[in-house]
Every structure is written in C-alpha cells, then in structure tokens.
Protein backbone atom coordinates (compact mmCIF):
# COMPACT_ATOMS: atom_id res chain seq x y z
CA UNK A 1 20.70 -20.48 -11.68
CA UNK A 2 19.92 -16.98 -11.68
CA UNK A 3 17.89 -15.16 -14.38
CA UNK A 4 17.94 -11.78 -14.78
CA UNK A 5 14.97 -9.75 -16.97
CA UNK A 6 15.29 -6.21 -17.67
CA UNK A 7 11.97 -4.48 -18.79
CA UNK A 8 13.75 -1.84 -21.02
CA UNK A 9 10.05 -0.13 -21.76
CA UNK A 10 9.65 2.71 -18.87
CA UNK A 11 6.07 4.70 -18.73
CA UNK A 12 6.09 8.17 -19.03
CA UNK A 13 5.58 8.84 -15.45
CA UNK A 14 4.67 5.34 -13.23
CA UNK A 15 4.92 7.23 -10.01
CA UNK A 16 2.87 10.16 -11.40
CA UNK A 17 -0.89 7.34 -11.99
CA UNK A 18 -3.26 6.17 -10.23
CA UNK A 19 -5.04 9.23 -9.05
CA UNK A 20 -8.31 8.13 -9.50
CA UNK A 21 -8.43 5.94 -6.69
CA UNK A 22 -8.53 7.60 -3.61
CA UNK A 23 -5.46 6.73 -1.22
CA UNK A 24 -5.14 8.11 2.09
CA UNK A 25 -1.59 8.13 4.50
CA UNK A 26 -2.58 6.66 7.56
CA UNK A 27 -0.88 7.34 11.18
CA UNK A 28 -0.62 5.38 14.48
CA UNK A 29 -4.58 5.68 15.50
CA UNK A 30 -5.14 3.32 12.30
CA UNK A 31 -3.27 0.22 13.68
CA UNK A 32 -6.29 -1.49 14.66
CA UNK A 33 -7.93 -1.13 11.25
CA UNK A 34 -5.02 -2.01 9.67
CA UNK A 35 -4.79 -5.41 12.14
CA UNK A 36 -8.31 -6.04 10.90
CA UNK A 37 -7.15 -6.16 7.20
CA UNK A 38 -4.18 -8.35 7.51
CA UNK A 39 -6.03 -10.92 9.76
CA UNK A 40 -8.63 -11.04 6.54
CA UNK A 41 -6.13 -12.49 4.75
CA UNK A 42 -6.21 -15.83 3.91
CA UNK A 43 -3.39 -18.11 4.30
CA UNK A 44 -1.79 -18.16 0.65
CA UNK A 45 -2.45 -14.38 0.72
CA UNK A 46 -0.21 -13.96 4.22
CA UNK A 47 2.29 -16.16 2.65
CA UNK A 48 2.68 -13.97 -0.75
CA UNK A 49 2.43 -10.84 1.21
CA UNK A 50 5.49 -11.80 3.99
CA UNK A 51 7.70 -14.29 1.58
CA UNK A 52 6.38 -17.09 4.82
CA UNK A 53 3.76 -18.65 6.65
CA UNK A 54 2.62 -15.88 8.85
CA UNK A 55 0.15 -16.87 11.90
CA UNK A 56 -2.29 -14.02 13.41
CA UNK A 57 0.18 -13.68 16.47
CA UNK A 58 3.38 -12.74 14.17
CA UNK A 59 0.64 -9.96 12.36
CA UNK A 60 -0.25 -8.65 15.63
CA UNK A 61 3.59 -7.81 16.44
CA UNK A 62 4.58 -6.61 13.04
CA UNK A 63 1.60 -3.82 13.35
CA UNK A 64 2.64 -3.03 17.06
CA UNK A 65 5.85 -2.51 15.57
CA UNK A 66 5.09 -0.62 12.63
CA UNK A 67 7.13 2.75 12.64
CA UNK A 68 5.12 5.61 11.79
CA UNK A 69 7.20 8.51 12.09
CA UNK A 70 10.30 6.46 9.90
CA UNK A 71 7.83 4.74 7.61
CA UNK A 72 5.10 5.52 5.50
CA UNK A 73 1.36 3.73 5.96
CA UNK A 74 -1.31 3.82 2.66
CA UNK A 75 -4.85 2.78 2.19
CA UNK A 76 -7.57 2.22 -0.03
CA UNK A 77 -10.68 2.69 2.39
CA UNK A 78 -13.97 1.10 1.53
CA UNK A 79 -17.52 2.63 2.33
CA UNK A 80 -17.69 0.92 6.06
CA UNK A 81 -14.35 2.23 6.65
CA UNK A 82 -12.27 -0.85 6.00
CA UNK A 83 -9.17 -0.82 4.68
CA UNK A 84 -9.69 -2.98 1.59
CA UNK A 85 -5.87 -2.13 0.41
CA UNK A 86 -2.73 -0.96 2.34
CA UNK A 87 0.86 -0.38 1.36
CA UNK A 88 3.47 -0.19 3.73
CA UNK A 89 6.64 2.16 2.20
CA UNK A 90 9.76 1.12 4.68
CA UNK A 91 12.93 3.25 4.88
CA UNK A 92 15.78 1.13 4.28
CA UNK A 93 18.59 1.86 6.73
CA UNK A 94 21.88 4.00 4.08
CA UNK A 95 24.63 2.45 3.19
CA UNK A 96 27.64 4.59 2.88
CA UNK A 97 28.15 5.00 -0.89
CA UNK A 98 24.89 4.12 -2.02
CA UNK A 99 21.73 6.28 -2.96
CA UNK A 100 18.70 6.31 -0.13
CA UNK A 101 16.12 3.24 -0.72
CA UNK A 102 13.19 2.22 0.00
CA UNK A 103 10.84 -1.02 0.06
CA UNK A 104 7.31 -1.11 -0.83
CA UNK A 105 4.98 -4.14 0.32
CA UNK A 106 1.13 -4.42 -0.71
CA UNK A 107 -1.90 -6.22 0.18
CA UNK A 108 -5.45 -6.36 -1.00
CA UNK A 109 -8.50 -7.98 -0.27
CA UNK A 110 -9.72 -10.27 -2.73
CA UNK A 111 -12.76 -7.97 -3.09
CA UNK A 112 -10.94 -5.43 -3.89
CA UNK A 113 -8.94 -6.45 -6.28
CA UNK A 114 -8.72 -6.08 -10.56
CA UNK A 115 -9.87 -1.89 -9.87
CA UNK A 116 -6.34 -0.52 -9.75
CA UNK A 117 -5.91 -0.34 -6.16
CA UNK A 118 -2.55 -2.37 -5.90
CA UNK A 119 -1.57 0.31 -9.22
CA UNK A 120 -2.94 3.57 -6.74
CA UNK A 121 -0.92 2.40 -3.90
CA UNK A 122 2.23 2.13 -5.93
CA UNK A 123 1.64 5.13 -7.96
CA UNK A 124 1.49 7.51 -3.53
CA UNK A 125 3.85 5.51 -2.47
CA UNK A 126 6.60 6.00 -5.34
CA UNK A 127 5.46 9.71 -5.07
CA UNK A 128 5.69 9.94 -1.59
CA UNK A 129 9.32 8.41 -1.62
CA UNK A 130 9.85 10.32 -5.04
CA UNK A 131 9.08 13.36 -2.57
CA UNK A 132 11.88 12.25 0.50
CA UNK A 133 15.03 12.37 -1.26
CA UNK A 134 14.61 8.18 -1.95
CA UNK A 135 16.38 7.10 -5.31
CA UNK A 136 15.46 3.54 -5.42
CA UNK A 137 11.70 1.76 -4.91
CA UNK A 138 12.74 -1.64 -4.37
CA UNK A 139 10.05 -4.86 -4.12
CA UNK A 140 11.00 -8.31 -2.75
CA UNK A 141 8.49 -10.67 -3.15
CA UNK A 142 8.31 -14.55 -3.79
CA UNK A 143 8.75 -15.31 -7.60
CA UNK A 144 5.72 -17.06 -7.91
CA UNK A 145 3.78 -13.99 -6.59
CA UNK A 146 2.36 -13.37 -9.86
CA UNK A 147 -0.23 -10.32 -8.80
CA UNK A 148 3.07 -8.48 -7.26
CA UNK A 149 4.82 -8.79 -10.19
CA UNK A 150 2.63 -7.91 -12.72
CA UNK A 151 2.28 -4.83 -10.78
CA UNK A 152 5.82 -4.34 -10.95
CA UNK A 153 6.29 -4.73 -14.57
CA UNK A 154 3.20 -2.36 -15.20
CA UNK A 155 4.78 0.12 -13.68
CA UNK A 156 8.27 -0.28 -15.43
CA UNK A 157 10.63 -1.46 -12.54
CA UNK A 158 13.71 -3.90 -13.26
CA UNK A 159 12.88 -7.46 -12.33
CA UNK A 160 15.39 -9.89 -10.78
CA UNK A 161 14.82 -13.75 -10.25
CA UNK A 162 17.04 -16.18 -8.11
CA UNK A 163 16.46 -18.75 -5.92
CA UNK A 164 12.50 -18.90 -5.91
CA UNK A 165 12.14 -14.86 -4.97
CA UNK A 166 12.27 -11.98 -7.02
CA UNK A 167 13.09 -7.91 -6.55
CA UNK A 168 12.08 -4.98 -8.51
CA UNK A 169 13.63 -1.99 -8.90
CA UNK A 170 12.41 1.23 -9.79
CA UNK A 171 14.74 4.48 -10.13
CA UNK A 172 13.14 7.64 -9.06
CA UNK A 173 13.70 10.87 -10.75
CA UNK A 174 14.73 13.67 -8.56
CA UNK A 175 11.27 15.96 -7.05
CA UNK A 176 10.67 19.32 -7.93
CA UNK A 177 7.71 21.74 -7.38
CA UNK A 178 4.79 19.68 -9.39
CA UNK A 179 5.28 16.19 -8.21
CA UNK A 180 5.02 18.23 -4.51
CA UNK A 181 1.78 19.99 -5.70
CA UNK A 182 0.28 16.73 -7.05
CA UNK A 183 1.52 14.77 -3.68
CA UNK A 184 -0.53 17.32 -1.79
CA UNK A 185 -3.45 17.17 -4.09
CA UNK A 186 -3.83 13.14 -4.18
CA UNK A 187 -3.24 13.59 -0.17
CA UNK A 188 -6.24 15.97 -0.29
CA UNK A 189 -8.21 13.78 -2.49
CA UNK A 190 -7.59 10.68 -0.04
CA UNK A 191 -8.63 12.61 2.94
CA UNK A 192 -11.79 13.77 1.04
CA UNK A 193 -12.96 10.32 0.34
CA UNK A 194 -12.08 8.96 3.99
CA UNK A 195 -14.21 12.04 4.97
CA UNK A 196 -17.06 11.59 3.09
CA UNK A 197 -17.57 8.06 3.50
CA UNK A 198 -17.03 8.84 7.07
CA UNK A 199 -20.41 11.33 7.40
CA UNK A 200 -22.40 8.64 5.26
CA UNK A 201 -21.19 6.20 7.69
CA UNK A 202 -22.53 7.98 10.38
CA UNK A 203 -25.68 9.33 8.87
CA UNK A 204 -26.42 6.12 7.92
CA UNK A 205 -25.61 4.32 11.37
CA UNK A 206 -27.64 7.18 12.70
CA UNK A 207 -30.98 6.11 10.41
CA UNK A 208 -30.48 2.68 11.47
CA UNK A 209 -30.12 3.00 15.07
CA UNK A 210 -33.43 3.05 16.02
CA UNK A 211 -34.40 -0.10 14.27
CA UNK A 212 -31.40 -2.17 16.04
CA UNK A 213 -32.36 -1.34 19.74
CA UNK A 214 -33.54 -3.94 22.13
CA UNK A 215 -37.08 -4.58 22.63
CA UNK A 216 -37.98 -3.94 26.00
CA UNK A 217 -41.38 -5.43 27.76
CA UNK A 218 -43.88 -2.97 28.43
C-alpha cells in the first residue's frame, strides 16, 4: 500500500544553512580520496547509501564513472585530508514537459557524524543546483534509512513511501544575485579550510619526518 506524508512546515531558507561547516566541490584528481571513503564504509552503510549490497569492485566502477563535468562532487574534509563526508549531486537526464531535476546521495563516516555534516552537504548541494537552473532536489533512499530521512524532513522536502523505499522532494526557488554571492562565499570558505589543513598537514609531516626515517648501521 502506498503512504504518502507531506511535511507542510518549510524553513525559511533550507538550501541557504549549513555554512558553518566547511564544504569543498571536488573535481576528477579527488577520485582516489573519494574511493578511500566509500571503501570505509561498512556493509549496512554501503547498503543504505546504494538502496543494495554493494561489494568494493561495484565502488571502484561507480567512482571511475563518476561524471565530473555533468555532475557535481562535495566534501567534508577532515584534518589528514580525508573525506569524512561526500555528496554526490547527479543531473537527471529532462523530460520534455517537466522542470530540470536533480538527485542528491550522501555518505558519512560514522566519525563524523551528529556535527551537521550530512545538513552542510545538503544545504551546497541544494545551492549549487538552486544556482543551475534545477527546480527539483529529489532523494531516493531505502525507507528504513532513517539518518537520510531525517535529513530530509529537517530540511523541509516532501516525503513519499511505497514499496520499502522512499523519495524526497524539495522545490527550489528560482536564483538571483545573493544566493550566487553566498555560493561563491561557502565555495571560498571550503577551499580555505582544505587549504589550511593542507599546510598543517605538511608542516606537520615535515616535523615528523625526521623521527620516522630508517636507522641505518654506522
């Protein structure tokens, strides 16, 4: 049977939050970071995150295949340069008639999780489409994916149940000159953070290095 819940009770601006965690767009020279962070998850986690039981061969070919110049790549980066959270925003081919979609999948690392990173990744993403004429954020997930959902609620979208999987729905007001000003200022902010942590990654490797050579016999 299928059951349909409508959340009537929109925030003020969903795809305008999350600003305080640093997100940064990635491109094609992150695939093997982004590898690294799928393979981390564990098997329930795969199996929310793809609606199936997903082995480390089938992640290797969906990140080979991942389409950077159609799709949009984000991330929450930790100090070692780990990607502790990563959204993938995929174009969804036009139908004649209808308004330009999108669909937005998430995954984060247990460690990572209850300090609004899922929330910041929705909040770019959703601005980022917001930003490229797309209408609709849509979200197909299974039903008992209860982390995806409550994201989805939180940030106001329509939820849909049938058949043991669910999809969200979240309309997108049209852009206009602030939401690109604050795009470019959270994409700014992300590449600050990646930057930073990127010189105390080094500076730090750099104190250390010393320490972890080889002893050699005198």
């Amino acid at each position: 049977m299928h059951n349909k819940l409508v959340n009537d009770h929109l925030p003020e601006k969903p795809y305008e939050s999350g600003g305080l965690v640093p997100i940064r767009e990635l491109h094609a020279g992150h695939r093997e970071a982004i590898l690294r962070h799928l393979l981390l998850l564990n098997k329930e986690d795969r199996h929310l995150r793809f609606g199936t039981q997903t082995s480390d061969a089938v992640i290797a070919s969906y990140v080979e295949h991942l389409d950077f110049n159609r799709d949009a790549i984000f991330a929450s980066f930790d100090t070692q340069l780990k990607i502790v959270g990563m959204a993938h925003l995929a174009y969804l081919p036009k139908l004649k008639d209808t308004d330009q979609a999108a669909e937005f999948g998430v995954s984060v690392l247990k460690l990572g999780r209850g300090q609004g990173i899922g929330s910041a990744l929705l909040a770019r993403a959703a601005m980022h489409a917001r930003n490229t004429n797309i209408k609709t954020l849509f979200v197909h997930c299974l039903a008992n994916n209860k982390a995806m959902m409550h994201l989805a609620t939180k940030a106001g979208m329509r939820v849909e149940y049938a058949y043991g999987d669910a999809d969200a729905y979240l309309t997108l007001p049209a852009a206009h000159s602030g939401t690109i000003i604050e795009e470019a200022a959270n994409k700014q902010w992300g590449d600050f953070d990646y930057a930073l942590k990127e010189n105390f990654k080094r500076s730090r490797d750099a104190w250390w290095w010393p320490f972890k050579r080889p002893v050699t016999a005198i």
